[in-house]
Protein backbone atom coordinates (compact mmCIF):
# COMPACT_ATOMS: atom_id res chain seq x y z
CA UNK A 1 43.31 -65.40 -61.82
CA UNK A 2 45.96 -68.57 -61.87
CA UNK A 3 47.43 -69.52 -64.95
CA UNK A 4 46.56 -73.23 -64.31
CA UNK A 5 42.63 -72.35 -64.02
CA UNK A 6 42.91 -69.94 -67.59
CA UNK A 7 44.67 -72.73 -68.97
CA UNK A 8 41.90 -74.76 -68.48
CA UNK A 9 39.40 -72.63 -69.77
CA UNK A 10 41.53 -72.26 -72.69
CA UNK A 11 41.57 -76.07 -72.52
CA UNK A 12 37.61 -76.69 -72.25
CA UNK A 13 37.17 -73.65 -75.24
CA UNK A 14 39.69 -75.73 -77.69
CA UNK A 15 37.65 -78.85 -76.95
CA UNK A 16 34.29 -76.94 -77.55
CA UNK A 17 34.82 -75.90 -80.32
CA UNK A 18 35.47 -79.81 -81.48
CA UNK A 19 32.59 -81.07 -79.34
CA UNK A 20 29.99 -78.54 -80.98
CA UNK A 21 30.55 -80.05 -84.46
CA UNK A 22 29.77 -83.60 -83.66
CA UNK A 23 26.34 -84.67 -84.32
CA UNK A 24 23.62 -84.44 -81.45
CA UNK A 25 23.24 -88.82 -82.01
CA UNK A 26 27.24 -88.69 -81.08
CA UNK A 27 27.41 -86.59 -78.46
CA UNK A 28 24.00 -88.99 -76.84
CA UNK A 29 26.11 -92.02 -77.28
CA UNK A 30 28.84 -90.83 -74.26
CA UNK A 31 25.71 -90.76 -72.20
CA UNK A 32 25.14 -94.51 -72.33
CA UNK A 33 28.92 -94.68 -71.50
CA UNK A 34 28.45 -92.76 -68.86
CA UNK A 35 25.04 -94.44 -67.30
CA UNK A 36 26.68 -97.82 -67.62
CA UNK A 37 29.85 -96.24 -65.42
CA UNK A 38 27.45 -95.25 -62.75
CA UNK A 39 25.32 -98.06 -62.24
CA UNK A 40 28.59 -99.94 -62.44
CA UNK A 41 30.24 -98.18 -59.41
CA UNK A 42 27.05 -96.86 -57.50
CA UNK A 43 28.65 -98.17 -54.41
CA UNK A 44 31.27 -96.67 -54.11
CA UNK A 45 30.15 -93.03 -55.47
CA UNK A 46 27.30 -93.24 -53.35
CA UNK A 47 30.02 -94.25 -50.77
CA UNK A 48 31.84 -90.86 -51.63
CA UNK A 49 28.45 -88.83 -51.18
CA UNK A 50 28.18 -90.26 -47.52
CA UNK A 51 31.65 -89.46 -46.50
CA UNK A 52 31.48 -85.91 -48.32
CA UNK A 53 28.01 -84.64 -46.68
CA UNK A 54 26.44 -87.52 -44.25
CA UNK A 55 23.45 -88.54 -46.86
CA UNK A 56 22.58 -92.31 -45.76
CA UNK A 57 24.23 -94.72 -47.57
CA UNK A 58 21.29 -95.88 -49.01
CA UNK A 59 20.00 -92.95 -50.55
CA UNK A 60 23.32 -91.82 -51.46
CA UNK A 61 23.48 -94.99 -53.81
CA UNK A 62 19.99 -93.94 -54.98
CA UNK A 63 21.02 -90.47 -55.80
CA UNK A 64 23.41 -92.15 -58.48
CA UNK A 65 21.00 -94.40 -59.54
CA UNK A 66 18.85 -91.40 -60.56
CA UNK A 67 21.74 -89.71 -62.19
CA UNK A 68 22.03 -92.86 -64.63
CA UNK A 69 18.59 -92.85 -65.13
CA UNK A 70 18.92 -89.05 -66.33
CA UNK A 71 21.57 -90.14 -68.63
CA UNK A 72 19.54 -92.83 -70.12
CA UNK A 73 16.65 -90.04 -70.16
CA UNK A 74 18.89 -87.86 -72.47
CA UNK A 75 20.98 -90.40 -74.59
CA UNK A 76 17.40 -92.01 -76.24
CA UNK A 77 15.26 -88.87 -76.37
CA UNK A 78 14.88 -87.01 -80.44
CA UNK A 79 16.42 -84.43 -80.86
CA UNK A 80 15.15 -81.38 -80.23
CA UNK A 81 17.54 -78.63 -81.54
CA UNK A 82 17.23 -79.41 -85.28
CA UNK A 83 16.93 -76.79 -87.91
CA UNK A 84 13.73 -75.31 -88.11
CA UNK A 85 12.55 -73.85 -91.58
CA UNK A 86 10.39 -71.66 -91.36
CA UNK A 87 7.81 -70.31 -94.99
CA UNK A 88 8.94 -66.99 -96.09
CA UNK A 89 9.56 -65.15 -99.46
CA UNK A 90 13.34 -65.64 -99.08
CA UNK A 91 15.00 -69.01 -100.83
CA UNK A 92 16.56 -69.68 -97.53
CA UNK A 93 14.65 -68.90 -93.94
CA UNK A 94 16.03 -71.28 -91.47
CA UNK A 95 16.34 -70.97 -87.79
CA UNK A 96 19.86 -72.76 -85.79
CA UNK A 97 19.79 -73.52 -82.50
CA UNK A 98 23.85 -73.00 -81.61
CA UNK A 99 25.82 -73.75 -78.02
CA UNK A 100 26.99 -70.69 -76.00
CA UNK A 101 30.66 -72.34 -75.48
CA UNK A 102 32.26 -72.81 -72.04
CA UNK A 103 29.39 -73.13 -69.38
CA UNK A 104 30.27 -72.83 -65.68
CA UNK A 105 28.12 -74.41 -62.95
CA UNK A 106 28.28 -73.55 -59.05
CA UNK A 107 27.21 -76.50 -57.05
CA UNK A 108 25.83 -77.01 -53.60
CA UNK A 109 26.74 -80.27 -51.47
CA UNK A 110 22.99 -81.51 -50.68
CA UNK A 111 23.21 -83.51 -53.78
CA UNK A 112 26.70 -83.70 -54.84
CA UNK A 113 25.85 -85.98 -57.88
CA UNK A 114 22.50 -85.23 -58.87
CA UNK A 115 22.83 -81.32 -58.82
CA UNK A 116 25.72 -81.49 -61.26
CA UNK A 117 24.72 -83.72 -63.82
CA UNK A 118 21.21 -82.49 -63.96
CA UNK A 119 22.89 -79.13 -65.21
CA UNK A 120 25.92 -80.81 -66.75
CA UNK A 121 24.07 -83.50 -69.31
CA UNK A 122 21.74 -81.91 -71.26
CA UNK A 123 24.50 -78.77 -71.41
CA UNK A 124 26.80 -80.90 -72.71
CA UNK A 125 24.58 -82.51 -74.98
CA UNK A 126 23.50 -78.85 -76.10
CA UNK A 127 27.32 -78.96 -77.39
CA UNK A 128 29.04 -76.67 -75.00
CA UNK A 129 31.75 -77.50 -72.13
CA UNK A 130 31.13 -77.55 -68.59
CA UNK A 131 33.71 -76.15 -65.57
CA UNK A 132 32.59 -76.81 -61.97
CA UNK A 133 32.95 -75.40 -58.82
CA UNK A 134 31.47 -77.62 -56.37
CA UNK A 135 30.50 -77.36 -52.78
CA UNK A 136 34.20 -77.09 -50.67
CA UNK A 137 32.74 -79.88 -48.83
CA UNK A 138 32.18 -81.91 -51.99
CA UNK A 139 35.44 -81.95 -53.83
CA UNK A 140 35.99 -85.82 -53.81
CA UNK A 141 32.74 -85.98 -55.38
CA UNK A 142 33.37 -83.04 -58.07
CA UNK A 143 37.04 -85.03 -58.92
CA UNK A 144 34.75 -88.20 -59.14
CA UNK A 145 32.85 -86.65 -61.57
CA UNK A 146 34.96 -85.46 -63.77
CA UNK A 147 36.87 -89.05 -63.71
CA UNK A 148 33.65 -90.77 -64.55
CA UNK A 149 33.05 -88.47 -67.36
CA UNK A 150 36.40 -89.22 -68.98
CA UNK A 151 36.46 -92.71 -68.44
CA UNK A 152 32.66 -92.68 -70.58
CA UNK A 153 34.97 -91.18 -73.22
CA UNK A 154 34.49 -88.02 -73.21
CA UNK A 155 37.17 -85.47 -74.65
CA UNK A 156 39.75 -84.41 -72.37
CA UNK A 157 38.87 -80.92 -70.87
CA UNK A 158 35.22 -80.82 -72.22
CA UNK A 159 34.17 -81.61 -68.67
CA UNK A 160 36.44 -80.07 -66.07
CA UNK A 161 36.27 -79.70 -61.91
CA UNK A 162 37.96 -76.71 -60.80
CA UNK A 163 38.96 -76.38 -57.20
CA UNK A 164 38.24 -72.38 -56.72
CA UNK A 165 37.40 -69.96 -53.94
CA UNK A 166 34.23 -67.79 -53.73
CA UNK A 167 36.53 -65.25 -55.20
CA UNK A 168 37.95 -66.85 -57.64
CA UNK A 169 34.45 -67.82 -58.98
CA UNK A 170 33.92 -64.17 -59.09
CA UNK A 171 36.85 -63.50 -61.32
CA UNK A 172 35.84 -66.42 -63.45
CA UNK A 173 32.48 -64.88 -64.23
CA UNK A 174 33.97 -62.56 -65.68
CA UNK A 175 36.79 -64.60 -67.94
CA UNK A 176 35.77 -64.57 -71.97
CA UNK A 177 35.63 -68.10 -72.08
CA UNK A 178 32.92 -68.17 -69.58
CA UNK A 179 29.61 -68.09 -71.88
CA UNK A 180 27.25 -69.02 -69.07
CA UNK A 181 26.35 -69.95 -65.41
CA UNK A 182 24.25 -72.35 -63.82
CA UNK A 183 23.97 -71.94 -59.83
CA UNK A 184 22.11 -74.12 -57.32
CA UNK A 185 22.16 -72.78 -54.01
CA UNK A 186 20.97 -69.83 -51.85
CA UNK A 187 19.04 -66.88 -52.81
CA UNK A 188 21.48 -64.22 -51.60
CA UNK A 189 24.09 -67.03 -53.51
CA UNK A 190 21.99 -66.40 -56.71
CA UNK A 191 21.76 -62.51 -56.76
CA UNK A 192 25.35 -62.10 -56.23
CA UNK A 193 26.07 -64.07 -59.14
CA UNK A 194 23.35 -62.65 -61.46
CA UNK A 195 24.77 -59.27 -60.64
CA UNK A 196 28.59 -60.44 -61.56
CA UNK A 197 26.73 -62.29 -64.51
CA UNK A 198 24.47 -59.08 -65.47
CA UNK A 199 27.42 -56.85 -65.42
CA UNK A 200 29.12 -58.83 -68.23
CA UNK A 201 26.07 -59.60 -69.92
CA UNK A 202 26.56 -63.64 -69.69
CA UNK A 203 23.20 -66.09 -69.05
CA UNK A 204 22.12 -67.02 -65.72
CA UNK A 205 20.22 -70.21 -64.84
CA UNK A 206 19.10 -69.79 -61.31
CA UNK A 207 18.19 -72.49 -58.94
CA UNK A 208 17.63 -70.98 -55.45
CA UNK A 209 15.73 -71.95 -52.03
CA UNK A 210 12.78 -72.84 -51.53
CA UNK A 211 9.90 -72.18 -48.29
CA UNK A 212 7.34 -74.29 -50.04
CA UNK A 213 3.68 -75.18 -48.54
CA UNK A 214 2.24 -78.51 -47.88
CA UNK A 215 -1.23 -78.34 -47.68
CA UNK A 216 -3.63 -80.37 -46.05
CA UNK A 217 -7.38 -79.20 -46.65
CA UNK A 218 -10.01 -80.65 -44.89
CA UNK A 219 -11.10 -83.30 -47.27
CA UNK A 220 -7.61 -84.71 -47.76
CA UNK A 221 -6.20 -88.57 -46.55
CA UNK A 222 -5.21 -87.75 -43.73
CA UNK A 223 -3.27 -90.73 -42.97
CA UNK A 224 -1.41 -90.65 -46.46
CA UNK A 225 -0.82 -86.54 -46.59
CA UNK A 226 0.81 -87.36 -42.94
CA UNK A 227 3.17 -89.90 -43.83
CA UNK A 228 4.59 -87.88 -46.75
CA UNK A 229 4.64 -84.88 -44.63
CA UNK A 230 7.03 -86.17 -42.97
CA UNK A 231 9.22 -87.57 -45.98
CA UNK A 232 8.76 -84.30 -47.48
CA UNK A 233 9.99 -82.45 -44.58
CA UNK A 234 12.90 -84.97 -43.10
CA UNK A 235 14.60 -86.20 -46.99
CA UNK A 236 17.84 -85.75 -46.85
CA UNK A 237 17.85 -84.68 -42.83
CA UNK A 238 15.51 -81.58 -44.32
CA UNK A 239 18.61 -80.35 -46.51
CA UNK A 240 16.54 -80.18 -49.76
CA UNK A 241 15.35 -77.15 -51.82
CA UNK A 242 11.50 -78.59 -52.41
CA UNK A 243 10.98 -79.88 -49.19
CA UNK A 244 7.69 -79.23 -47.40
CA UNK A 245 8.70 -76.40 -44.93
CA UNK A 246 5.40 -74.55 -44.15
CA UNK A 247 2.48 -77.14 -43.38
CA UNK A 248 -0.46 -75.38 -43.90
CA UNK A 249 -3.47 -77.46 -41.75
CA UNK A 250 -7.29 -76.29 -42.17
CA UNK A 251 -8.65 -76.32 -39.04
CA UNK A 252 -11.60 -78.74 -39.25
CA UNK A 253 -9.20 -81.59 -39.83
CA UNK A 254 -6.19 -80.01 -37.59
CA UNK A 255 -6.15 -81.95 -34.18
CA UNK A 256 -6.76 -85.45 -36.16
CA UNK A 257 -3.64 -84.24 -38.88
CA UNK A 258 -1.32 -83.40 -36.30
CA UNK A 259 -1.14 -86.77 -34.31
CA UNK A 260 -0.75 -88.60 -37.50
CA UNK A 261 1.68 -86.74 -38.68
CA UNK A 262 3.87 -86.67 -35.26
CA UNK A 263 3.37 -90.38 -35.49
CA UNK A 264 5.10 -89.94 -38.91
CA UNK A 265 7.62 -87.66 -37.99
CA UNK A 266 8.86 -89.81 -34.87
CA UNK A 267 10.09 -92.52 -37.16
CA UNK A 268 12.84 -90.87 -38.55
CA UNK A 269 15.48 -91.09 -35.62
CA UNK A 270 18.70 -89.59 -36.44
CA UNK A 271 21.58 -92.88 -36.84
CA UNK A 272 24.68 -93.68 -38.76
CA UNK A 273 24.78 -92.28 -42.19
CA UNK A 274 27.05 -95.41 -43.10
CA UNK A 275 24.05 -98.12 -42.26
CA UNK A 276 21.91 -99.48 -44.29
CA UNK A 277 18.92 -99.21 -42.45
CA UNK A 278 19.36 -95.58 -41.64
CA UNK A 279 16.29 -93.19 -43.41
CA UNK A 280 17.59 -90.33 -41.43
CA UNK A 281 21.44 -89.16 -41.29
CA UNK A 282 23.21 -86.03 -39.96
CA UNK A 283 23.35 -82.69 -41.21
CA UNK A 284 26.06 -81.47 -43.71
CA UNK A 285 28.63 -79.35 -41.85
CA UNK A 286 28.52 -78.10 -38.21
CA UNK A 287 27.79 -74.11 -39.26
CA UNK A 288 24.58 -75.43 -40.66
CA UNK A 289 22.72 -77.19 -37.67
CA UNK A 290 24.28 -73.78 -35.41
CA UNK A 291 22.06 -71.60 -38.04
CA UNK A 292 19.40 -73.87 -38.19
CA UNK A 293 18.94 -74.23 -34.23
CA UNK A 294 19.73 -70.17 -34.09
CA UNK A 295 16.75 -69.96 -36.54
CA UNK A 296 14.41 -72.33 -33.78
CA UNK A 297 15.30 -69.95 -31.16
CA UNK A 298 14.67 -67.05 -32.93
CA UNK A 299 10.96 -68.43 -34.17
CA UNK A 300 10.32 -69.26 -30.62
CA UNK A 301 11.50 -65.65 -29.24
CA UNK A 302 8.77 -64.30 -32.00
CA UNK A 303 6.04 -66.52 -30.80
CA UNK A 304 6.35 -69.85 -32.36
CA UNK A 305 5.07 -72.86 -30.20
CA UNK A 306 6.79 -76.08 -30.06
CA UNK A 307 5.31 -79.10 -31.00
CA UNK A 308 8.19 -81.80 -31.32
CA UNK A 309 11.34 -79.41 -29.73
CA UNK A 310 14.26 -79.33 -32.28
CA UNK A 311 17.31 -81.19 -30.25
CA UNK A 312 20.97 -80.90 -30.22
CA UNK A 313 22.19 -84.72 -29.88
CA UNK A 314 25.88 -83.91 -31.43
CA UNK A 315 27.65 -81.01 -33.36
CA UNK A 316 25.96 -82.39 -36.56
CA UNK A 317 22.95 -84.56 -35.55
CA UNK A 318 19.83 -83.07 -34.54
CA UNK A 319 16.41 -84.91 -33.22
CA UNK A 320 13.83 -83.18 -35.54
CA UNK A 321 11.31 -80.72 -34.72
CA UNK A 322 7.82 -78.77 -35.25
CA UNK A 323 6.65 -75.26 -34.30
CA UNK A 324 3.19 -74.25 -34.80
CA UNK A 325 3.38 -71.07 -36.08
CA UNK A 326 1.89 -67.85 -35.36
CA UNK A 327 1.32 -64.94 -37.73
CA UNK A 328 3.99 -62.33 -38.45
CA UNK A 329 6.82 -64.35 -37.28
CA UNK A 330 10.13 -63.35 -39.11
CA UNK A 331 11.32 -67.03 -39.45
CA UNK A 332 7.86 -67.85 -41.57
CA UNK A 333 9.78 -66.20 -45.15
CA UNK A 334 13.09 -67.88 -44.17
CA UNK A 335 14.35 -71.17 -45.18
CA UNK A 336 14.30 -74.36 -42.80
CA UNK A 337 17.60 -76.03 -44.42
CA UNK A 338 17.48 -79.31 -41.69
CA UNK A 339 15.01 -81.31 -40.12
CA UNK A 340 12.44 -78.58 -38.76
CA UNK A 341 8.79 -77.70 -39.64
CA UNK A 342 6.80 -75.58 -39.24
CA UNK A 343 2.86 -76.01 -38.81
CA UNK A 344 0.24 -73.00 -39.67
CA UNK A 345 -3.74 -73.78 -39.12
CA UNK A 346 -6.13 -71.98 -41.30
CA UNK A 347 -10.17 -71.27 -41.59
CA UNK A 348 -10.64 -72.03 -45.23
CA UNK A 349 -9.47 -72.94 -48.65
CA UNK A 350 -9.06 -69.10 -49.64
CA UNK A 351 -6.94 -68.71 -46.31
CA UNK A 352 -4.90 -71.25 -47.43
CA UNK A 353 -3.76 -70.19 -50.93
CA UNK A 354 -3.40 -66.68 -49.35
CA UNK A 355 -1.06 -68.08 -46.42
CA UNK A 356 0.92 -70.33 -48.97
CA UNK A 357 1.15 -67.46 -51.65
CA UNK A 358 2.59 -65.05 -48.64
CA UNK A 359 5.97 -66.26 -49.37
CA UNK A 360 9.26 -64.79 -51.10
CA UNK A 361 10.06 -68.09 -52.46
CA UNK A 362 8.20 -70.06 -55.59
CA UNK A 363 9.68 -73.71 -55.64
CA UNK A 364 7.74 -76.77 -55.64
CA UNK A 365 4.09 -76.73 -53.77
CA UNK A 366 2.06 -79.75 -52.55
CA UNK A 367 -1.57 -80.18 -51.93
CA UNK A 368 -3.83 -82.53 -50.54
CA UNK A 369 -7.49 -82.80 -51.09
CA UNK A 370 -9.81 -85.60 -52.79
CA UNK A 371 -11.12 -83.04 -54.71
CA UNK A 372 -10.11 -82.49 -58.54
CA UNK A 373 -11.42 -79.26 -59.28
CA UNK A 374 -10.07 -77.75 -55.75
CA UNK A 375 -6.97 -79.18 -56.43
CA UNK A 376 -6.49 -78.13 -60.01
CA UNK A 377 -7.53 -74.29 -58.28
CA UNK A 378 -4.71 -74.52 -56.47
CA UNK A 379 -2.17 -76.12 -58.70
CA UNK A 380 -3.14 -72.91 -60.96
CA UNK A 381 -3.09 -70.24 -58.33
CA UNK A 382 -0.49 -71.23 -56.22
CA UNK A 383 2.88 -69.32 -57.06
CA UNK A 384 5.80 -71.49 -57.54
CA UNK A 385 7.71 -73.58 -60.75
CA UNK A 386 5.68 -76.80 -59.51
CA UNK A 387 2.98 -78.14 -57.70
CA UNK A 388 2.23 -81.41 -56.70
CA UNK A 389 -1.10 -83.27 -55.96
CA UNK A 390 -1.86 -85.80 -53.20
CA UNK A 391 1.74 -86.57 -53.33
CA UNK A 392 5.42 -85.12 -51.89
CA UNK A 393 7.45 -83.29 -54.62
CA UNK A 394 9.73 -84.99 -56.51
CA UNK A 395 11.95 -84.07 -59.75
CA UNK A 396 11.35 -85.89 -62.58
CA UNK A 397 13.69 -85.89 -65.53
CA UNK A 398 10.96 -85.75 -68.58
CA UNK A 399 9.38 -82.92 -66.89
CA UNK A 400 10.67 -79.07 -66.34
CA UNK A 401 12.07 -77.86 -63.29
CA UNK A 402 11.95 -73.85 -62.18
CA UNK A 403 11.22 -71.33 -59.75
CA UNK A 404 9.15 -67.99 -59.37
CA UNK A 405 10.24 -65.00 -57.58
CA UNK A 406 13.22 -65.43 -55.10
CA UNK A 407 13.56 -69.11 -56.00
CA UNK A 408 15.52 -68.36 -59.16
CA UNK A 409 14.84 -68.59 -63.21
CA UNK A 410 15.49 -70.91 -65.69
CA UNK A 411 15.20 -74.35 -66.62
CA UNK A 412 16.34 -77.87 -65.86
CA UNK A 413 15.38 -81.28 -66.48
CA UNK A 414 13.57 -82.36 -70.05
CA UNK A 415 13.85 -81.25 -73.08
CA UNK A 416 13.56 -77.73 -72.59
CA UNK A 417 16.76 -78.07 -70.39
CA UNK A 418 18.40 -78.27 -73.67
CA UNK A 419 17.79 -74.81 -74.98
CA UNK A 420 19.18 -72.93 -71.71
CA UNK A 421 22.51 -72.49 -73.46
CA UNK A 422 21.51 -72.36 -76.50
CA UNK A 423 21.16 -69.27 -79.31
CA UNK A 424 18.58 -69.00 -81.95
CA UNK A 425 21.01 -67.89 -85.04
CA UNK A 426 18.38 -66.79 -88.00
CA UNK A 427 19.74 -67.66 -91.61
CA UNK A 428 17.71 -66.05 -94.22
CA UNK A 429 18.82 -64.66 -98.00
CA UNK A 430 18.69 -65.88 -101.72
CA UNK A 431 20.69 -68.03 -104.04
């Protein structure tokens, strides 16, 4: 390991140590520091998003707008980590919720903001100190982070972006310093760090992939489950962890759903990430739209029809696509990470839930139907961290966010975000 990089997790340890003895209402005070730097320069991050990873300009600038809003979220909400007492025989029972220390968080490039501050705040604000690794195609956003957070005030070192290898990040795992680790990213990403993480007995909070459903039963809107079909599926040129991937059509309302939503689907053209008016940009790096296209081939080879054909218009921009799926092909359990669907018709509700539930992945669900009682059936059967109703999936800040099975563990977002690096220290005796 370099000396500069265990410098600065002695660094970030000294200042934890500080930071975890300042009072929860000080430590949410930085955060309106930091909201007001944001909104202040949301140009020209968002600016720094576009260049790093191709995002539209437009919803790059959103993407920071959202961050302030999280910081907002966190600097007015109570505090949830006070001392609990709890009635026993003893003249002192009390239960302390304490930070873990240095907390290390390995970020992907899909949201180069978001994704770190929606780990970083509310661990910070737990009273522990953050290192990054970002995405190697991010690193003018991670430095832009870590100036922002400074500039709001924070202490020098409590919020630090390391420029490391895969290796390296490895190695750092296993430093002394290192209390914690949040990843976002890939499942095969996520069980090579829980292993590392396992093997030196250190917390894991596990973000991972997602091959959610959107489904579309046969009482749904058709012409509003289309249009965010296609939002679900083609945000961020399809590079997003709860996007729709698998649209799951009952047959009675098929043939009528599919028009509409290739209507839909048609108006996001692939343009100039730098224009205003573009809804639709290019993918992140070149490696991903070759795996992504290798993926459309090999769906096709298994049996997959095309609908809309996925095509290559440069190196990084692709004009999106739909298969219609048949049963048993291999690409079904994979992840879609770009602008390509894929459509499954089914006989009945049951069908449905089974074909949706036939996944290794447990993200963020959707379902469509006018129904209430079919709808809250599904929301409670259907396997994943979230489910949404007659609308695309969206994060929201006050509310949890978490996978099942080979989408990852943990928490993020609300309140409960707070208590992920956190220990419950019992106090108990007599005077």
């Amino acid at each position: 390991m370099k000396s500069e990089i265990i410098q600065s997790l002695h660094f970030a340890q000294t200042q934890f140590k500080k930071w975890r003895l300042i009072s929860f209402e000080e430590r949410q005070s930085y955060f309106l520091a930091l909201e007001k730097i944001l909104l202040t320069e949301k140009e020209n991050l968002g600016l720094l998003i576009t260049q790093d990873m191709n995002k539209p300009i437009s919803q790059s600038i959103a993407e920071i707008e959202k961050c302030a809003g999280l910081c907002r979220y966190y600097a007015e909400i109570t505090n949830p980590l006070t001392v609990e007492l709890v009635e026993t025989s003893w003249d002192i029972s009390e239960v302390h919720h304490e930070p873990l220390g240095v907390i290390l968080g390995v970020m992907p490039w899909n949201y180069p903001f978001w994704q770190v501050l929606r780990f970083a705040v509310p661990t910070l604000l737990a009273g522990n100190a953050v290192v990054l690794k970002h995405a190697s195609n991010c690193l003018n956003s991670g430095d832009a982070i870590e100036r922002i957070f400074n500039e709001a005030g924070f202490p020098l070192g409590l919020f630090q972006h390391l420029h490391l290898s895969h290796s390296e990040v490895e190695e750092l795992i296993e430093q002394p310093e290192i209390r914690g680790i949040s990843l976002t990213g890939s499942d095969a990403a996520g069980r090579k760090i829980a292993q590392i993480a396992g093997k030196n007995l250190k917390k894991c909070v596990l973000e991972l992939g997602g091959n959610d459903a959107f489904i579309v039963l046969s009482d749904a809107d058709l012409d509003k489950a289309a249009e965010a079909g296609a939002i679900a599926r083609l945000q961020n040129c399809g590079q997003t962890c709860v996007a729709g991937k698998r649209f799951i059509i009952h047959q009675d309302v098929y043939q009528i759903f599919i028009e509409k939503f290739i209507d839909a689907y048609k108006k996001f053209q692939p343009k100039d990430p730098m224009l205003q008016e573009t809804i639709l940009g290019y993918m992140s790096r070149e490696d991903l739209a070759v795996d992504l296209v290798s993926q459309y081939k090999k769906a096709i080879e298994h049996g997959a029809e095309i609908i809309l054909p996925l095509e290559v218009l440069s190196p990084i921009s692709l004009q999106p696509g739909l298969l219609k799926m048949n049963v048993g092909n291999p690409i079904l359990d994979e992840e879609l990470f770009g602008p390509l669907g894929m459509v499954l018709v089914v006989a009945s509700d049951e069908e449905a839930l089974q074909v949706a539930n036939t996944t290794s992945f447990g993200l963020a669900n959707a379902v469509f139907t006018q129904n209430k009682d079919k709808a809250m059936y599904f929301a409670h059967h259907l396997e994943s961290g979230s489910v949404a109703i007659n609308q695309l999936f969206k994060s929201d800040v006050r509310l949890p966010f978490s996978g099942r099975k080979n989408s990852g563990y943990g928490v993020e977002l609300s309140v409960k975000a707070l208590f992920e690096f956190t220990a419950p220290k019992t106090i108990v005796g007599n005077w």
